[in-house]
Protein backbone atom coordinates (compact mmCIF):
# COMPACT_ATOMS: atom_id res chain seq x y z
CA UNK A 1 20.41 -16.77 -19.35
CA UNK A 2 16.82 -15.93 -19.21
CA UNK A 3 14.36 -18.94 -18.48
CA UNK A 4 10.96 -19.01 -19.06
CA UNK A 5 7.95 -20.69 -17.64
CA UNK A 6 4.58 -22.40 -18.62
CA UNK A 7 1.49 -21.71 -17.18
CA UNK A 8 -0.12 -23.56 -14.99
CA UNK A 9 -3.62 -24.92 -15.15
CA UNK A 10 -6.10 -25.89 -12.61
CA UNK A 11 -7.43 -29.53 -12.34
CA UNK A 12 -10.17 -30.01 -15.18
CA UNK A 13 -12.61 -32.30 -12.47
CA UNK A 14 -12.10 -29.90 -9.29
CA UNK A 15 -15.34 -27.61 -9.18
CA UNK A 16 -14.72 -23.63 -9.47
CA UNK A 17 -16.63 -20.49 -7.90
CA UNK A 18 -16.15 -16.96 -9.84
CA UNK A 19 -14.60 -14.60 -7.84
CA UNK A 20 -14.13 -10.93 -9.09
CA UNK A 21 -11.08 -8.73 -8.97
CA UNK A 22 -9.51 -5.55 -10.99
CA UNK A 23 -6.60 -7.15 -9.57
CA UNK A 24 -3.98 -5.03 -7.48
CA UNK A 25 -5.80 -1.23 -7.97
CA UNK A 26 -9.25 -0.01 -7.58
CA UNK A 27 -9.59 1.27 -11.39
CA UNK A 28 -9.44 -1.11 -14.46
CA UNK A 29 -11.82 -3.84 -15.51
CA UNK A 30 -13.21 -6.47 -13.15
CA UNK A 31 -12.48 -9.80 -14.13
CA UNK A 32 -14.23 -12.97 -13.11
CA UNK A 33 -11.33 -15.27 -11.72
CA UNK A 34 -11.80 -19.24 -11.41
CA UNK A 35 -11.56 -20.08 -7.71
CA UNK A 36 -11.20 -23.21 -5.91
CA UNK A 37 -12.42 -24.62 -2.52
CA UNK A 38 -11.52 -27.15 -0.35
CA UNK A 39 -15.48 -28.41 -1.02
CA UNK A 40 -15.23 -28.06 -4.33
CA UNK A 41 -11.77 -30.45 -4.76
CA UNK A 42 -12.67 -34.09 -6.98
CA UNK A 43 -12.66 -36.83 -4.81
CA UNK A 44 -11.41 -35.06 -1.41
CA UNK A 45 -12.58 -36.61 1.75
CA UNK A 46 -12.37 -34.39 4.86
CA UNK A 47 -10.73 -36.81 7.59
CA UNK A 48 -12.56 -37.25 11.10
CA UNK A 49 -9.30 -35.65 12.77
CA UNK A 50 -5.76 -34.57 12.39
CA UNK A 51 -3.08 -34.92 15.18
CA UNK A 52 -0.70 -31.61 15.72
CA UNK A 53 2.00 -31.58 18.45
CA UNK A 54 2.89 -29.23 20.36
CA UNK A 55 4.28 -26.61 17.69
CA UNK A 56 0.99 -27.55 15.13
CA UNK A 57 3.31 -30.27 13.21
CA UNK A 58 1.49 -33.43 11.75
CA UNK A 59 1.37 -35.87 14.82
CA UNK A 60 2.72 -39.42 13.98
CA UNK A 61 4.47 -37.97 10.72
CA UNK A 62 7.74 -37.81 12.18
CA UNK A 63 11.67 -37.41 11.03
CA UNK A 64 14.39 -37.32 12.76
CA UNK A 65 14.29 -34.91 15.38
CA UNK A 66 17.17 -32.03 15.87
CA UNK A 67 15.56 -29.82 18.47
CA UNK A 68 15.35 -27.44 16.08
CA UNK A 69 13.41 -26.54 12.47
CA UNK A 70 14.59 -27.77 9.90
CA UNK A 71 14.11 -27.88 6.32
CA UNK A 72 14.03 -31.68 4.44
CA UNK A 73 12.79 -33.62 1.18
CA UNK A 74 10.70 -36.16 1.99
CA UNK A 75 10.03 -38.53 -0.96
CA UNK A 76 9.44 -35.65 -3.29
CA UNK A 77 7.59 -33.01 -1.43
CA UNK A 78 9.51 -30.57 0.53
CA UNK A 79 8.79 -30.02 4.47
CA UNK A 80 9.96 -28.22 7.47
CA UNK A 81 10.40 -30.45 10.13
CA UNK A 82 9.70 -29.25 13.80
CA UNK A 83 11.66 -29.74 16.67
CA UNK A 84 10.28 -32.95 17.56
CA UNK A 85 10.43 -34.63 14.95
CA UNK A 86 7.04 -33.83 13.04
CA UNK A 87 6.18 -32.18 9.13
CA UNK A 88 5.29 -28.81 9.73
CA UNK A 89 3.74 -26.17 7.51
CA UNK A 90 4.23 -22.66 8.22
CA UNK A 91 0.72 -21.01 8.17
CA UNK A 92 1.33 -17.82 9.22
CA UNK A 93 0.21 -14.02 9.64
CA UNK A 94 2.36 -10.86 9.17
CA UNK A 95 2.69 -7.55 11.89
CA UNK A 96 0.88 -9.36 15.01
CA UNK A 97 1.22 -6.56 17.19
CA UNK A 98 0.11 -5.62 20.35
CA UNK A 99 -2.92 -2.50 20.46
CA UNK A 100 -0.81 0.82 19.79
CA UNK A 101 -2.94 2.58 22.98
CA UNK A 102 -1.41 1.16 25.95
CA UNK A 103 -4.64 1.53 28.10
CA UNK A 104 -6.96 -0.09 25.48
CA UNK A 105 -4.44 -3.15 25.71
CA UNK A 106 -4.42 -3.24 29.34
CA UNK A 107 -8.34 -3.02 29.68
CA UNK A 108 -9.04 -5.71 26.75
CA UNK A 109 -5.80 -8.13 27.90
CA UNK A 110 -4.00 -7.30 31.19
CA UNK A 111 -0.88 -6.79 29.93
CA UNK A 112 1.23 -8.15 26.68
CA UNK A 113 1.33 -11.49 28.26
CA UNK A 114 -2.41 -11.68 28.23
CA UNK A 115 -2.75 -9.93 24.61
CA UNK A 116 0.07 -12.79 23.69
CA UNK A 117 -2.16 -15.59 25.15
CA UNK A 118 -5.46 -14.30 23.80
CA UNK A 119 -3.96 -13.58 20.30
CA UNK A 120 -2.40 -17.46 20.30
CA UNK A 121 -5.60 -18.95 21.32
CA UNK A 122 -7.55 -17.17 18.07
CA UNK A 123 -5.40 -18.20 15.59
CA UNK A 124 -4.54 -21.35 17.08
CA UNK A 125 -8.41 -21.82 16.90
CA UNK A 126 -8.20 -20.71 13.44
CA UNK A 127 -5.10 -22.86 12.51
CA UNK A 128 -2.70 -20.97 12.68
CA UNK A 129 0.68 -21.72 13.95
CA UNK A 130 3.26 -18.98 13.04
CA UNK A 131 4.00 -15.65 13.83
CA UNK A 132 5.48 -14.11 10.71
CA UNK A 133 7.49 -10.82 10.14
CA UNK A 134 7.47 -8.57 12.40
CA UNK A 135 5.60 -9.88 14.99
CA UNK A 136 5.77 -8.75 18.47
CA UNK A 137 8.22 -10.28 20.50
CA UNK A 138 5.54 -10.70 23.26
CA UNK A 139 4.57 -13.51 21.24
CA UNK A 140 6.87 -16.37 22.94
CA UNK A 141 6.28 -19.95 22.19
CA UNK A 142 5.42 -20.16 25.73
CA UNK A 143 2.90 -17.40 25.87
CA UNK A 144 1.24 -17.72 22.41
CA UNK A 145 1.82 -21.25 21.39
CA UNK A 146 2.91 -19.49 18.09
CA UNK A 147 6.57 -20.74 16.29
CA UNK A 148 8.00 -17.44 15.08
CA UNK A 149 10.30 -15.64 13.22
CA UNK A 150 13.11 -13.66 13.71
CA UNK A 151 13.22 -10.22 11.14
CA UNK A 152 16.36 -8.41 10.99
CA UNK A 153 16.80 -5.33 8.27
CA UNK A 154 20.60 -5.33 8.12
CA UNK A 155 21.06 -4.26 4.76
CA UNK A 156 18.60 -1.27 5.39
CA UNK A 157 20.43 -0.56 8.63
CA UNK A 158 23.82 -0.60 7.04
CA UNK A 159 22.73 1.70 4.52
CA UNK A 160 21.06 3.95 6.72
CA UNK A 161 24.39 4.24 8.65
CA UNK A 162 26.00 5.13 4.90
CA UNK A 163 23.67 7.91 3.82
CA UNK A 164 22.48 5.66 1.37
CA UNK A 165 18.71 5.59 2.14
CA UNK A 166 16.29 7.32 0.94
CA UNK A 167 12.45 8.53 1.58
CA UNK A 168 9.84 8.02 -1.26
CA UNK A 169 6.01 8.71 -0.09
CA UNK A 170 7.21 7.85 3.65
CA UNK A 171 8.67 4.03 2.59
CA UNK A 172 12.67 3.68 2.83
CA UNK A 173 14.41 3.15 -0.47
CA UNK A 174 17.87 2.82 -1.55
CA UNK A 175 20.42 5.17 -2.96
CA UNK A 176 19.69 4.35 -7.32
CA UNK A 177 18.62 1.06 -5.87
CA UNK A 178 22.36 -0.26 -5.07
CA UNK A 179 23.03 -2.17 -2.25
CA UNK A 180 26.68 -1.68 -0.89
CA UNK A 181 27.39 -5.16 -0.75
CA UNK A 182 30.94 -4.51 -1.27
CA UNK A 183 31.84 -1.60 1.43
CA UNK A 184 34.54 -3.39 2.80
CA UNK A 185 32.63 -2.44 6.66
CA UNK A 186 29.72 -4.60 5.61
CA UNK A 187 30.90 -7.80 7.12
CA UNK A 188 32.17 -5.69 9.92
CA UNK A 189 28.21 -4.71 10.74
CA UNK A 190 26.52 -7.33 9.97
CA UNK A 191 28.54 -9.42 12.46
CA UNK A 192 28.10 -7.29 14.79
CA UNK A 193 24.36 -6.87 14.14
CA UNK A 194 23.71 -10.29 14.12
CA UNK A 195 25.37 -10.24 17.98
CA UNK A 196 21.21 -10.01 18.90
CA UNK A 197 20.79 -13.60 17.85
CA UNK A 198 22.93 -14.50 20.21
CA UNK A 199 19.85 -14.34 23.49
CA UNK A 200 17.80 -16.41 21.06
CA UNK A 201 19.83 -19.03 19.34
CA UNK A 202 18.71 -22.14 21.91
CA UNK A 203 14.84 -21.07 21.35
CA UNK A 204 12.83 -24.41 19.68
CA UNK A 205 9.78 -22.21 18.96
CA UNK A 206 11.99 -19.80 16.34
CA UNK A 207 11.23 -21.20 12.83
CA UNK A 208 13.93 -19.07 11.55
CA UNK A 209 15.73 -15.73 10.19
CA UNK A 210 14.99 -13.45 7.92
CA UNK A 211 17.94 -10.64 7.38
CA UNK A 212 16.04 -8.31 5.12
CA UNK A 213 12.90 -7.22 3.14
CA UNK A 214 12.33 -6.63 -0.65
CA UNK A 215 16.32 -5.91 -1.09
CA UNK A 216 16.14 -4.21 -4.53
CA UNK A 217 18.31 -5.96 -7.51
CA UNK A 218 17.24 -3.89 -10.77
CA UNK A 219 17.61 -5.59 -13.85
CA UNK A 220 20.28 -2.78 -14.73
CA UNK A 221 22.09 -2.96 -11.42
CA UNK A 222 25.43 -3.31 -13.30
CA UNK A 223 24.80 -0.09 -15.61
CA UNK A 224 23.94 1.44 -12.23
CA UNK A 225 26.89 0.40 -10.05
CA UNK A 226 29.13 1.44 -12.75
CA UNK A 227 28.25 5.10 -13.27
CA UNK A 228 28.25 5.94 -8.96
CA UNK A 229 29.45 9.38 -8.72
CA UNK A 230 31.40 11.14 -6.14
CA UNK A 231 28.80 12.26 -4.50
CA UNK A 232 28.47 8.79 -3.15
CA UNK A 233 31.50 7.54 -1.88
CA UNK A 234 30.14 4.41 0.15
CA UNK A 235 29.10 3.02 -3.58
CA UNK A 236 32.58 3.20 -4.34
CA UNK A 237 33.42 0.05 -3.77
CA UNK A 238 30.16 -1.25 -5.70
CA UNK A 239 31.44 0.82 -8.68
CA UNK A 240 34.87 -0.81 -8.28
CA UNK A 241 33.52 -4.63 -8.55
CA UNK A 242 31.22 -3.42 -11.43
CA UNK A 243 34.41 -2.36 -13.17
CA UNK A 244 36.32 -5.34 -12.35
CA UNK A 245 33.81 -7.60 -13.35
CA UNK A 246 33.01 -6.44 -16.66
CA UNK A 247 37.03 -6.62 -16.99
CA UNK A 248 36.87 -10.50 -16.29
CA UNK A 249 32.98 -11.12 -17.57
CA UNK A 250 32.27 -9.14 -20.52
CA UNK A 251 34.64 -9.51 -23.81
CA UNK A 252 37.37 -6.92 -24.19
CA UNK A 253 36.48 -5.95 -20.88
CA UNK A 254 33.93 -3.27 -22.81
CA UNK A 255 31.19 -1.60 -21.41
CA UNK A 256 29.40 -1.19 -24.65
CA UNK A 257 29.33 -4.95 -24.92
CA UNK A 258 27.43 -5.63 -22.00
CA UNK A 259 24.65 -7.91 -22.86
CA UNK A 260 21.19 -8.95 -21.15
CA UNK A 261 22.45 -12.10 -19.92
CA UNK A 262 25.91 -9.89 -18.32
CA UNK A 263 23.15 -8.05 -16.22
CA UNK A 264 21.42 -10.98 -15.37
CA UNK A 265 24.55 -12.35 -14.43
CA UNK A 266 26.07 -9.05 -12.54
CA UNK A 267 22.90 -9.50 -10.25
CA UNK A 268 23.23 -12.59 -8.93
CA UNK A 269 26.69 -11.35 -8.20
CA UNK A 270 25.83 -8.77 -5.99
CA UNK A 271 23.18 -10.63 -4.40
CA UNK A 272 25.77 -13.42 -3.59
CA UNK A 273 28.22 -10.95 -1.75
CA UNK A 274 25.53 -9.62 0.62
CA UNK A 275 23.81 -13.75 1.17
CA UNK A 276 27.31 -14.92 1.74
CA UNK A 277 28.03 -12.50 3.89
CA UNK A 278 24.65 -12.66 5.81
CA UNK A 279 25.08 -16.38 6.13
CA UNK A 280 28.54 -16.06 7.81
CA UNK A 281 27.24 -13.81 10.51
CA UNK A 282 23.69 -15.50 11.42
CA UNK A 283 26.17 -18.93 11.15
CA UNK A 284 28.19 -17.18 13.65
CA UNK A 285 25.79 -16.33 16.16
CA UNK A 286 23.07 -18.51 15.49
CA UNK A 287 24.08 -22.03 14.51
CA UNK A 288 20.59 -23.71 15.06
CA UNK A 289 18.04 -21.71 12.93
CA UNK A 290 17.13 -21.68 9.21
CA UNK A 291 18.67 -18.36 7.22
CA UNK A 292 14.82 -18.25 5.39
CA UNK A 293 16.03 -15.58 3.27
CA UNK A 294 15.67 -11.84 2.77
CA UNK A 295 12.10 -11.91 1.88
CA UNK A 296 12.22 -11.52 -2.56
CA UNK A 297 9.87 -9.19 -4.26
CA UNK A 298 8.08 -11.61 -6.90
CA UNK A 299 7.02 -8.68 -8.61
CA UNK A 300 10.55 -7.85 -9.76
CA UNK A 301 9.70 -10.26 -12.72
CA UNK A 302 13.50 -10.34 -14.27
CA UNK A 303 14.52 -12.03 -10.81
CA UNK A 304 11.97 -15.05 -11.81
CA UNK A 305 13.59 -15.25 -15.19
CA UNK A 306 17.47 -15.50 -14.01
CA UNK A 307 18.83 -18.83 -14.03
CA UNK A 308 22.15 -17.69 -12.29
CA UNK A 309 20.01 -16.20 -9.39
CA UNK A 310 18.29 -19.28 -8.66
CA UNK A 311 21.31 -21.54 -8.76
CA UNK A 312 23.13 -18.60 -6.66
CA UNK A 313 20.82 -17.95 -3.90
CA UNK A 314 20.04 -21.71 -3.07
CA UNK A 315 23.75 -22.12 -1.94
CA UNK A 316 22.77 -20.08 1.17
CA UNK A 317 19.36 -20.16 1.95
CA UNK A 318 17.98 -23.27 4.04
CA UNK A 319 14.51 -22.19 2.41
CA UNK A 320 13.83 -19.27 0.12
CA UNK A 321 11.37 -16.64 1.31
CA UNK A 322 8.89 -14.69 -1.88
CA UNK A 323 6.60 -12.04 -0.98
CA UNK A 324 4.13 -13.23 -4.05
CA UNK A 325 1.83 -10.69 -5.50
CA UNK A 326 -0.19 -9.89 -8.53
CA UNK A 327 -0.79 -14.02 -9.17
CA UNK A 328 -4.54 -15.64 -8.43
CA UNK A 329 -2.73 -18.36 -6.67
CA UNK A 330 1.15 -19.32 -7.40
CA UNK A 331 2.48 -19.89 -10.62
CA UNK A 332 3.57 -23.69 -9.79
CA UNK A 333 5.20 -23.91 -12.91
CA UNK A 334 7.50 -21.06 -11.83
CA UNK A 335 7.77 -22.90 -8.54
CA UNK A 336 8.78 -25.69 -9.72
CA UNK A 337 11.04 -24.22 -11.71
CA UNK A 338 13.06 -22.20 -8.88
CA UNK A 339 13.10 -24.78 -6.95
CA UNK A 340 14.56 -27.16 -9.21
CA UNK A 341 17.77 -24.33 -9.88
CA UNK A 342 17.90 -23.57 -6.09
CA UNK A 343 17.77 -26.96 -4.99
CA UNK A 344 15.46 -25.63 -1.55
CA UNK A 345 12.21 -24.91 -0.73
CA UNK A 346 10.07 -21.87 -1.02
CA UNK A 347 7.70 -19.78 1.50
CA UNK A 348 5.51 -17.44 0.77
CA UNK A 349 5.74 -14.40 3.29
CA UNK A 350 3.13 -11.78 1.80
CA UNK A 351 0.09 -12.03 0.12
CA UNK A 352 -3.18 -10.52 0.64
CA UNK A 353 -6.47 -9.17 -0.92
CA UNK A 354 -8.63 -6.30 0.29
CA UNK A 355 -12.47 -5.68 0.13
CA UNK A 356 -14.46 -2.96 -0.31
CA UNK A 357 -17.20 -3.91 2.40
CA UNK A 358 -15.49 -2.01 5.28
CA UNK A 359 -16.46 1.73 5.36
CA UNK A 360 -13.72 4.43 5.58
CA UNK A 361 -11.22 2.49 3.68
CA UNK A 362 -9.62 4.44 0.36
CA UNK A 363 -7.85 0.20 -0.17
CA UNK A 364 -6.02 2.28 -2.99
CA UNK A 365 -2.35 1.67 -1.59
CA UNK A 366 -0.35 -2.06 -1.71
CA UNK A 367 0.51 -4.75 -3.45
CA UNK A 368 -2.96 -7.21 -2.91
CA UNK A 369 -5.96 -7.45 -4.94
CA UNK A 370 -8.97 -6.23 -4.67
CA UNK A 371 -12.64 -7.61 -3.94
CA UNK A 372 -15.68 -6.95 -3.47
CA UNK A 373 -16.57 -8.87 -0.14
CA UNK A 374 -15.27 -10.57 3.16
CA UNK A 375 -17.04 -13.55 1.29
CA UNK A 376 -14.63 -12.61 -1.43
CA UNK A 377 -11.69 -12.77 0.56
CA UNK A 378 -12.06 -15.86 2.30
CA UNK A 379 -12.65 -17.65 -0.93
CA UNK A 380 -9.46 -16.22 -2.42
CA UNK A 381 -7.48 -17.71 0.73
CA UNK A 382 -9.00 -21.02 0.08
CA UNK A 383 -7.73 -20.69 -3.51
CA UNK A 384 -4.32 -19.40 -2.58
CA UNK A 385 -3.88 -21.99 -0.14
CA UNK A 386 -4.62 -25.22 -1.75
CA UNK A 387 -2.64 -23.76 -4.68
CA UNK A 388 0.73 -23.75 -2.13
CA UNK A 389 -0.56 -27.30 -0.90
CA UNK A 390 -0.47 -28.56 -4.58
CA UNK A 391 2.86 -27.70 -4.82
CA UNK A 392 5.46 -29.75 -3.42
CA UNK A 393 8.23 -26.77 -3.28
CA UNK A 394 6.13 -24.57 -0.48
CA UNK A 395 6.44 -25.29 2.92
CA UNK A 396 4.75 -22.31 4.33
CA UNK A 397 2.36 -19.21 3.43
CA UNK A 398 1.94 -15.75 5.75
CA UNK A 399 -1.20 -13.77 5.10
CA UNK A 400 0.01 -9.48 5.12
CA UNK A 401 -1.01 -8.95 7.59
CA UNK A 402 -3.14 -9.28 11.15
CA UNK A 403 -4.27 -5.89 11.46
CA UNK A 404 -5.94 -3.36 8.93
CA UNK A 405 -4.21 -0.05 8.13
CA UNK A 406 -6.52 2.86 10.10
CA UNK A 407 -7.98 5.70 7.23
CA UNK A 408 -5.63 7.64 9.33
CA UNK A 409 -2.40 5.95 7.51
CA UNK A 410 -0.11 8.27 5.42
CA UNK A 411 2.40 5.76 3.95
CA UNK A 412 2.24 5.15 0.17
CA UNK A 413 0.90 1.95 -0.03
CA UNK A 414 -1.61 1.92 2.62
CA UNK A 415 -2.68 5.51 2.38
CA UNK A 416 -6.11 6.33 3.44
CA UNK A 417 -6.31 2.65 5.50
CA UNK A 418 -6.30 -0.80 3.76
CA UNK A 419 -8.74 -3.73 4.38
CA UNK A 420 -5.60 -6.00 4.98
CA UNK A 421 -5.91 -7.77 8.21
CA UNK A 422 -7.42 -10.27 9.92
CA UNK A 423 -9.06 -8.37 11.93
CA UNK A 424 -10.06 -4.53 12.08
CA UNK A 425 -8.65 -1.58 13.69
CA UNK A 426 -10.72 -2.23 16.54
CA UNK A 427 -9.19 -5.54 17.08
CA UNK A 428 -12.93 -7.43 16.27
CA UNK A 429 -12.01 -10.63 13.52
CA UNK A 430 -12.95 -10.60 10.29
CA UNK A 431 -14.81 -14.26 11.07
CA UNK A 432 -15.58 -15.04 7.57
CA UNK A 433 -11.99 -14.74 6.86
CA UNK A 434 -10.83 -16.58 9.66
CA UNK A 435 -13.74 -19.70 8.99
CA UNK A 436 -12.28 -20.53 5.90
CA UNK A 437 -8.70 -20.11 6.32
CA UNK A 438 -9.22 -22.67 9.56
CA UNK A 439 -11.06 -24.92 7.01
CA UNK A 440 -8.75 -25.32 4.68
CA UNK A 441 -5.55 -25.16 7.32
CA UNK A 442 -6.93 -27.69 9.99
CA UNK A 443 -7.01 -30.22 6.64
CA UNK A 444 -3.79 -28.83 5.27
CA UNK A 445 -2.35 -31.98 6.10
CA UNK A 446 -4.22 -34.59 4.62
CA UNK A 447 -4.74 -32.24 1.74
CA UNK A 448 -1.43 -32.69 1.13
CA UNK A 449 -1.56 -36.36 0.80
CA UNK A 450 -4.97 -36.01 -1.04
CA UNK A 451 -2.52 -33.68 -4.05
CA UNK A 452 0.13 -36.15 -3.78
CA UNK A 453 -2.17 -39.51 -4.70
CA UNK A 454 -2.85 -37.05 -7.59
């Protein structure tokens, strides 16, 4: 069945700034886009302090304690709940990595330790308190003061193995976009790739796993799966559930009587096999940390419509991960509305928007938008931001990503370099940036509160 969504509209008495954008490219019409701040929000006081523990949770907000994260409803408004006991919202950053030239690292920080320590204090400063996808794993709750997360590409890996991956302007992509959730060595691998967990499973500072990134699931998947040739025998077994399926799923067991809502169906499917499986073998090896998902493409805009995806996927995700692009600020009408079929909470794990202001950068390649300032920037992460604390179904948000992409970068979507990071290529912050996402993420809090009495 495909569902459908309202938009959403901003607050009528909460002041707006114009903010202007082309939107994901650098050709097409620039548009003036509404744009909230925390300063401009009706009848929002900014509180004289706000206690954090130890892992940046809200200090005297507390739930039952597990040792670990965890993911709980709390009146109506969805939460992660640190080890200790305290609400937590995951304000993260993407790819913190360590300098690439070993002796510039060495000279600026010592050694990764000291690039760990010095790269905790800034964004703690900045407030900050997660290390999101692939993040170093210098960055140790004890070094950085950072919760992180665990990324795993097991799908990708699996495929790889298969022959089943292949290169598209330098990115990885899959064989006619088919997963082989079926090969009957899937489970096989993924237990045994999931053995790494094992050296981290008793670690409080992981917020949790994710076992993939942007796993594609094509609207025609099921056409797909169904006409694998020879030439591809580890889709063989894909083929064979297609078949099978339509036997049991589509009348007369006819392929010509496939239907929209068999496709959307057939999906969710396939994306159950692989989940279940992937839940199994994390379960296995790591009993104590959220499965947060394999990190959804929002952009794959049939996935947002497909009721039997949401209801599917919130059976084995502890919280759903989105990587949310071409939207001034979620949709929390669509929000609401996955959440409500999943039945779990969402995180955003990518979003971003570059500026033109920083020489040598082509900012041509990616999924973000485009402005025309720093100034620009930082007032579209005050937007985005108090847009996820409006809504009572996100429970964290990463920024893509820490550093920029060097003019030197060849990959497809960051060709030419990208204005993406938090700070430049030489390390130096982008402060304006990094001002106002502290402003709005030191009161994330009490903002929350402030939305709620709304």
């Amino acid at each position: 069945m495909l569902i459908a969504a309202s938009p959403a509209h901003l607050p009528a008495a909460d002041a707006t700034v114009r903010v202007q954008s082309p939107g994901r490219k650098d050709k097409g019409e620039w548009v003036a886009r509404d744009t909230r701040l925390v300063a401009g929000l009706d009848g929002y006081k900014s509180p004289e302090k706000v206690d954090l523990d130890a892992y940046g949770g809200w200090g005297g907000h507390r739930e039952q304690a597990t040792g670990f994260f965890h993911a709980q409803k709390v009146g109506d408004r969805w939460w992660f709940v640190d080890p200790d006991g305290c609400l937590f919202l995951s304000q993260g950053i993407n790819m913190i990595v360590e300098p690439g030239d070993e002796k510039e690292m060495t000279k600026a920080f010592g050694d990764k330790a000291g690039w760990a320590k010095a790269v905790g204090e800034q964004l703690r400063k900045n407030a900050f308190n997660t290390a999101g996808g692939w993040s170093s794993g210098a960055l140790t709750g004890s070094d950085s003061g950072l919760v992180r997360t665990v990324t795993m590409h097991v799908m990708e890996s699996f495929a790889k193995k298969m022959g089943l991956i292949e290169s598209k302007q330098s990115m990885s992509h899959f064989h006619e976009d088919c997963i082989p959730a079926f090969h009957p060595d899937f489970p096989a691998f993924a237990d045994d790739y999931c053995r790494r967990l094992d050296a981290t499973r008793d670690d409080p500072w992981i917020l949790g796993i994710f076992s993939d990134n942007e796993l594609p699931l094509p609207v025609d998947l099921l056409d797909r799966c169904l006409k694998v040739g020879g030439d591809k025998p580890a889709l063989h077994a894909n083929r064979e559930a297609a078949r099978e399926w339509v036997k049991a799923n589509v009348p007369g067991g006819k392929s010509d009587a496939i239907t929209a809502e068999h496709r959307q169906q057939f999906v969710a499917f396939v994306a159950e096999k692989y989940y279940a499986v992937m839940r199994e073998a994390i379960r296995k090896h790591d009993p104590n940390h959220l499965y947060i998902g394999s990190r959804l493409l929002a952009l794959i805009g049939h996935i947002g419509k497909n009721e039997f995806f949401w209801k599917m996927v919130g059976k084995h995700l502890d919280v759903i991960s989105i990587n949310y692009y071409d939207v001034w600020g979620p949709d929390l009408d669509k929000i609401a509305l996955w959440e409500g079929l999943a039945g779990k909470p969402l995180m955003i794990t990518e979003w971003y928007a570059k500026a033109q202001d920083v020489p040598g950068m082509a900012n041509t390649g990616g999924a973000g938008f485009l402005v025309r300032t720093q100034d620009d920037r930082a007032k579209y992460y005050q937007h985005f931001v108090l847009k996820c604390l409006e809504s009572k179904r996100i429970v964290g948000w990463h920024w893509f990503k820490y550093t920029d992409d060097p003019p030197s970068s060849k990959r497809g979507d960051n060709a030419g370099g990208a204005n993406k990071g938090v700070v430049d290529v030489q390390h130096r912050p982008y402060e304006t940036l990094l001002n106002s996402a502290a402003e709005v993420q030191r009161e994330a809090y009490p903002l929350t509160a402030f939305f709620d009495g709304r």
